[in-house]
N, C-alpha and C. Protein backbone atom coordinates (compact mmCIF):
# COMPACT_ATOMS: atom_id res chain seq x y z
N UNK A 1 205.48 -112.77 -62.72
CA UNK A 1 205.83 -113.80 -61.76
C UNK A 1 205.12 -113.49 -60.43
N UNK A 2 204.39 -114.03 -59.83
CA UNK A 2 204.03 -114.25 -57.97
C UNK A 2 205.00 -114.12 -57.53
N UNK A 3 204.44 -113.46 -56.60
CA UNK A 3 205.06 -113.04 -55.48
C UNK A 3 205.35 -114.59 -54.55
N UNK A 4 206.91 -114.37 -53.87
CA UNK A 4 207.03 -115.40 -53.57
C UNK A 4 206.24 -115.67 -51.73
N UNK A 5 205.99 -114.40 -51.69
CA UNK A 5 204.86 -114.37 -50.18
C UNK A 5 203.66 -113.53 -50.32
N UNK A 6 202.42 -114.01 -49.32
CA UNK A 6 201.21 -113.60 -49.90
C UNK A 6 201.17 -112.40 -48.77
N UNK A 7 200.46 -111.65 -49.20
CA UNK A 7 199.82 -110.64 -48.75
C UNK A 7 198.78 -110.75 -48.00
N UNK A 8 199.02 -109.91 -46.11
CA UNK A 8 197.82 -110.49 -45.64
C UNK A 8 196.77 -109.28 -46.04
N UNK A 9 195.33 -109.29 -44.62
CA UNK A 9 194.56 -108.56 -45.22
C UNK A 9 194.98 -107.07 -45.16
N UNK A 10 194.04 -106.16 -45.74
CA UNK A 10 194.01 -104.91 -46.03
C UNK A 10 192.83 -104.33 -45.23
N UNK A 11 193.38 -104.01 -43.82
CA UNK A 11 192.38 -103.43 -42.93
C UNK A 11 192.69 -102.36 -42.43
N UNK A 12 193.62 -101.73 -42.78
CA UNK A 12 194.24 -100.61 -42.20
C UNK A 12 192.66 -99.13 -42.70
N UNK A 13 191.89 -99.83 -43.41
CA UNK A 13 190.54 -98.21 -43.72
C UNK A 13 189.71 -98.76 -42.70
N UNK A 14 190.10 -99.68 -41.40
CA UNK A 14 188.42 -100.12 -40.62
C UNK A 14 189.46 -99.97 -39.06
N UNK A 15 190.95 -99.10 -39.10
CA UNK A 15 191.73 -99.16 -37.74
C UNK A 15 190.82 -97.86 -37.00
N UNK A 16 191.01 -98.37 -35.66
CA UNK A 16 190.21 -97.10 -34.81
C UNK A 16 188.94 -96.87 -35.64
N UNK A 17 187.71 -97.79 -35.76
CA UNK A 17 186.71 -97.64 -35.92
C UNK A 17 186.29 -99.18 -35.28
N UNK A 18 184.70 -99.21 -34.95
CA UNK A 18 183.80 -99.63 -34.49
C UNK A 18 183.36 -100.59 -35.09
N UNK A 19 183.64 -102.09 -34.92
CA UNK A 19 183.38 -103.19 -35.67
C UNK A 19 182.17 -104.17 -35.14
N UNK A 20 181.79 -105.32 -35.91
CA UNK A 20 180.91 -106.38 -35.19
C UNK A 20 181.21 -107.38 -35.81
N UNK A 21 181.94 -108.23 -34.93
CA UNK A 21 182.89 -109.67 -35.85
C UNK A 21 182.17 -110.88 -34.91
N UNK A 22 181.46 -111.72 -35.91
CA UNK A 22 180.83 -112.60 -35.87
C UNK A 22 182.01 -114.06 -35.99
N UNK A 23 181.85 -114.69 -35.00
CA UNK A 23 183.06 -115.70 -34.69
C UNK A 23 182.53 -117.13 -34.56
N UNK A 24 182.89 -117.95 -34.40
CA UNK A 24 182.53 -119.38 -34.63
C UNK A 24 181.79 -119.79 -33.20
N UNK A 25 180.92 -120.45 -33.20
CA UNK A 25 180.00 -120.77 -32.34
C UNK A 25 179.05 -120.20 -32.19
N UNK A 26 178.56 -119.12 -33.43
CA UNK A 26 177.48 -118.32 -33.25
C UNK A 26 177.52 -117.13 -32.16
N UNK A 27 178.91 -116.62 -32.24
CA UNK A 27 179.05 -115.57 -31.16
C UNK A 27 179.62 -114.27 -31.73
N UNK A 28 178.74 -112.77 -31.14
CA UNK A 28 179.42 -112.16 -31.60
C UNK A 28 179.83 -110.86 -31.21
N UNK A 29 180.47 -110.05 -31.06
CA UNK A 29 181.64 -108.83 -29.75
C UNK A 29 181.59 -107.39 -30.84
N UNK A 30 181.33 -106.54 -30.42
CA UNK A 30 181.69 -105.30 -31.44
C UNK A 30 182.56 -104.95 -30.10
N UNK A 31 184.02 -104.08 -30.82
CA UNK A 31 184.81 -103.24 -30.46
C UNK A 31 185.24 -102.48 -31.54
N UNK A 32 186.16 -101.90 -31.21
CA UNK A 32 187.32 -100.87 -31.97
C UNK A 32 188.18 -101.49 -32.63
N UNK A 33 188.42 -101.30 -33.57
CA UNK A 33 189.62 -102.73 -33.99
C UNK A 33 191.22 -101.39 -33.59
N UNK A 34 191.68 -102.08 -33.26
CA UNK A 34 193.47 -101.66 -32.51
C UNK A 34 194.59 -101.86 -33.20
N UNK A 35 194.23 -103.23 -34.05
CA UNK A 35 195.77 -103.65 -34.81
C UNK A 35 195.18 -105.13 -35.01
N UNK A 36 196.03 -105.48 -36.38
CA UNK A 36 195.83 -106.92 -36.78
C UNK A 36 197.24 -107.25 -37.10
N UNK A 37 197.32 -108.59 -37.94
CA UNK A 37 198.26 -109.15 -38.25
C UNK A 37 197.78 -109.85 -39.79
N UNK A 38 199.14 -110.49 -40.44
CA UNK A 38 198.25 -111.78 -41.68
C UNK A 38 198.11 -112.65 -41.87
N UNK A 39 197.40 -113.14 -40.78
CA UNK A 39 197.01 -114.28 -40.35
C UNK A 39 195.27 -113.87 -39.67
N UNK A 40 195.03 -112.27 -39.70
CA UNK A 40 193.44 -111.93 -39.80
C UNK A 40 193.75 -112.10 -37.88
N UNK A 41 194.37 -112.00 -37.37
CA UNK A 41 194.52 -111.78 -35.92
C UNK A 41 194.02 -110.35 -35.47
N UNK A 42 193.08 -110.30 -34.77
CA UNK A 42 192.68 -108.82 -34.56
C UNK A 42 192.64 -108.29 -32.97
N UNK A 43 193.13 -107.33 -32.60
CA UNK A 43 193.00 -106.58 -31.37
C UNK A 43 192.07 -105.83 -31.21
N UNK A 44 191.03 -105.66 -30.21
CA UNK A 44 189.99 -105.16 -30.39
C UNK A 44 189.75 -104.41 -28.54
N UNK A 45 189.88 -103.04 -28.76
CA UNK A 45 189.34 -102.69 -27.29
C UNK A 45 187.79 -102.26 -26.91
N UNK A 46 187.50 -101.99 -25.92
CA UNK A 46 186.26 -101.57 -25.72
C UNK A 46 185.21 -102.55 -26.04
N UNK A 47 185.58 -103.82 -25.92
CA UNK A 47 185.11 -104.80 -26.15
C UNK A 47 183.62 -105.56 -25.39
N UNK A 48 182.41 -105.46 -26.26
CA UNK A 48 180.92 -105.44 -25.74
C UNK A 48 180.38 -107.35 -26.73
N UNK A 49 180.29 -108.39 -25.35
CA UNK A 49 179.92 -109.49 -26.08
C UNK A 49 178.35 -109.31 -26.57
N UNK A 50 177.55 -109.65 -27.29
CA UNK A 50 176.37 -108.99 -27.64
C UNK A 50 176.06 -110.37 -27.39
N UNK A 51 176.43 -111.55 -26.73
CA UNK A 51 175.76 -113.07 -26.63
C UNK A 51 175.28 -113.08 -24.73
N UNK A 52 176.32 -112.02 -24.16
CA UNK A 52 175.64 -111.82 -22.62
C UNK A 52 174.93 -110.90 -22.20
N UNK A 53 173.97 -111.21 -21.31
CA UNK A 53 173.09 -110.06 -21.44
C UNK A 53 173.18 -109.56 -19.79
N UNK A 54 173.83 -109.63 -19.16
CA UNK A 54 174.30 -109.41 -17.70
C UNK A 54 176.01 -109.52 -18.23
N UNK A 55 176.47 -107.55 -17.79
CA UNK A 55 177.73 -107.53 -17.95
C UNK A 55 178.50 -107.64 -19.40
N UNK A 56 177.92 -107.44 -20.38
CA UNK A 56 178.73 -107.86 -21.65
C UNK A 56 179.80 -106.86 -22.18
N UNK A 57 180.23 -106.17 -21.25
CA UNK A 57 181.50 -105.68 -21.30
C UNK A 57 182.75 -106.46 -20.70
N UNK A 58 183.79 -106.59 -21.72
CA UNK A 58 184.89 -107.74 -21.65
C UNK A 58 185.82 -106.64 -21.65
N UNK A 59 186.62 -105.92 -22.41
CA UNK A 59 187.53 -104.79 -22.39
C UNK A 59 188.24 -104.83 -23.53
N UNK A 60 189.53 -105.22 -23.55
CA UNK A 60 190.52 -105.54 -24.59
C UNK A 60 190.71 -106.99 -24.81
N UNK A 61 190.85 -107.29 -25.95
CA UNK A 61 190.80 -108.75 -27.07
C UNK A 61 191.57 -108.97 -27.85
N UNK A 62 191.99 -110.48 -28.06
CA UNK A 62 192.54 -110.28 -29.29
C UNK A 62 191.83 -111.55 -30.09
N UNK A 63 191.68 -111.20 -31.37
CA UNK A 63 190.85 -112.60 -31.51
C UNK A 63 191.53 -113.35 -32.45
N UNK A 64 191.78 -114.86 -32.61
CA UNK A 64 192.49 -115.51 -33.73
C UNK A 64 191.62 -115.41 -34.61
N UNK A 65 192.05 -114.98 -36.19
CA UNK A 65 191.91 -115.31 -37.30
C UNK A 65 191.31 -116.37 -37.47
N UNK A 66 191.52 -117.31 -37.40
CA UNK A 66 190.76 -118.54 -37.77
C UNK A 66 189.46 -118.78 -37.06
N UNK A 67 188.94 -118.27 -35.96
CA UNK A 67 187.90 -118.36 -35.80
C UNK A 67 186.81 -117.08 -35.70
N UNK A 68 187.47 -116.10 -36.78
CA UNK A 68 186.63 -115.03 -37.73
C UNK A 68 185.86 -115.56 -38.89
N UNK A 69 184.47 -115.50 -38.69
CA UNK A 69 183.99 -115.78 -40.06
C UNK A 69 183.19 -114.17 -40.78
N UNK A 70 183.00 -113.27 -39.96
CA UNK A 70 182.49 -112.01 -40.51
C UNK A 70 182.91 -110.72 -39.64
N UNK A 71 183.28 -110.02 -40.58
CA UNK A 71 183.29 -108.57 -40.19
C UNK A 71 182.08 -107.58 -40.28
N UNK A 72 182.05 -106.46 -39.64
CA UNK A 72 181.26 -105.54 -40.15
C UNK A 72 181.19 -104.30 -39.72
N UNK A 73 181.17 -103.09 -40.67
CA UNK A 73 181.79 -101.99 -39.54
C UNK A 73 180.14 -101.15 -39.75
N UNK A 74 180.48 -100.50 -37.94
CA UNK A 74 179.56 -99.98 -37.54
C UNK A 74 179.43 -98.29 -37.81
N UNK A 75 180.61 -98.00 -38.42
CA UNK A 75 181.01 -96.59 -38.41
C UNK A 75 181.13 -96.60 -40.23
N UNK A 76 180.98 -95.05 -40.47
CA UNK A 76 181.55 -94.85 -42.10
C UNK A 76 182.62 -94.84 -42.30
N UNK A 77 183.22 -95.65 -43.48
CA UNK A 77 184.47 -95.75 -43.75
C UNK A 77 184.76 -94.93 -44.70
């Protein structure tokens, strides 16, 4: 029988490591990932926009899920 609730993601092997999440509008931020949720909600500190090129340090983030279309980690998992 299914489960009567779904399971969100399984990111807990990419916490406190060094990400590059490509987001809707062709934009895209590497940080640390901090904590998510399941709904793909991600907290991200140390946060570097790689779309500005004057200042692209932002700090701490959180980004909605829904406008994640790629992950990618910068560190070995």
């Amino acid at each position: 029988m299914s489960s009567k609730y779904q399971k969100g993601p399984d990111l807990k092997r990419f916490m406190d490591k060094r990400l590059r999440i490509s987001l809707n509008g062709n934009r895209k931020v590497v940080g640390t990932l901090r904590g998510y949720d399941a709904f793909l909600n991600v907290v991200l500190e140390e946060v570097i926009d790689e779309n500005q090129e004057d200042n692209p340090s932002i700090g701490t983030i959180v980004v909605r899920g829904n406008s994640i279309i790629q992950f990618e980690t910068l560190e070995r998992v």
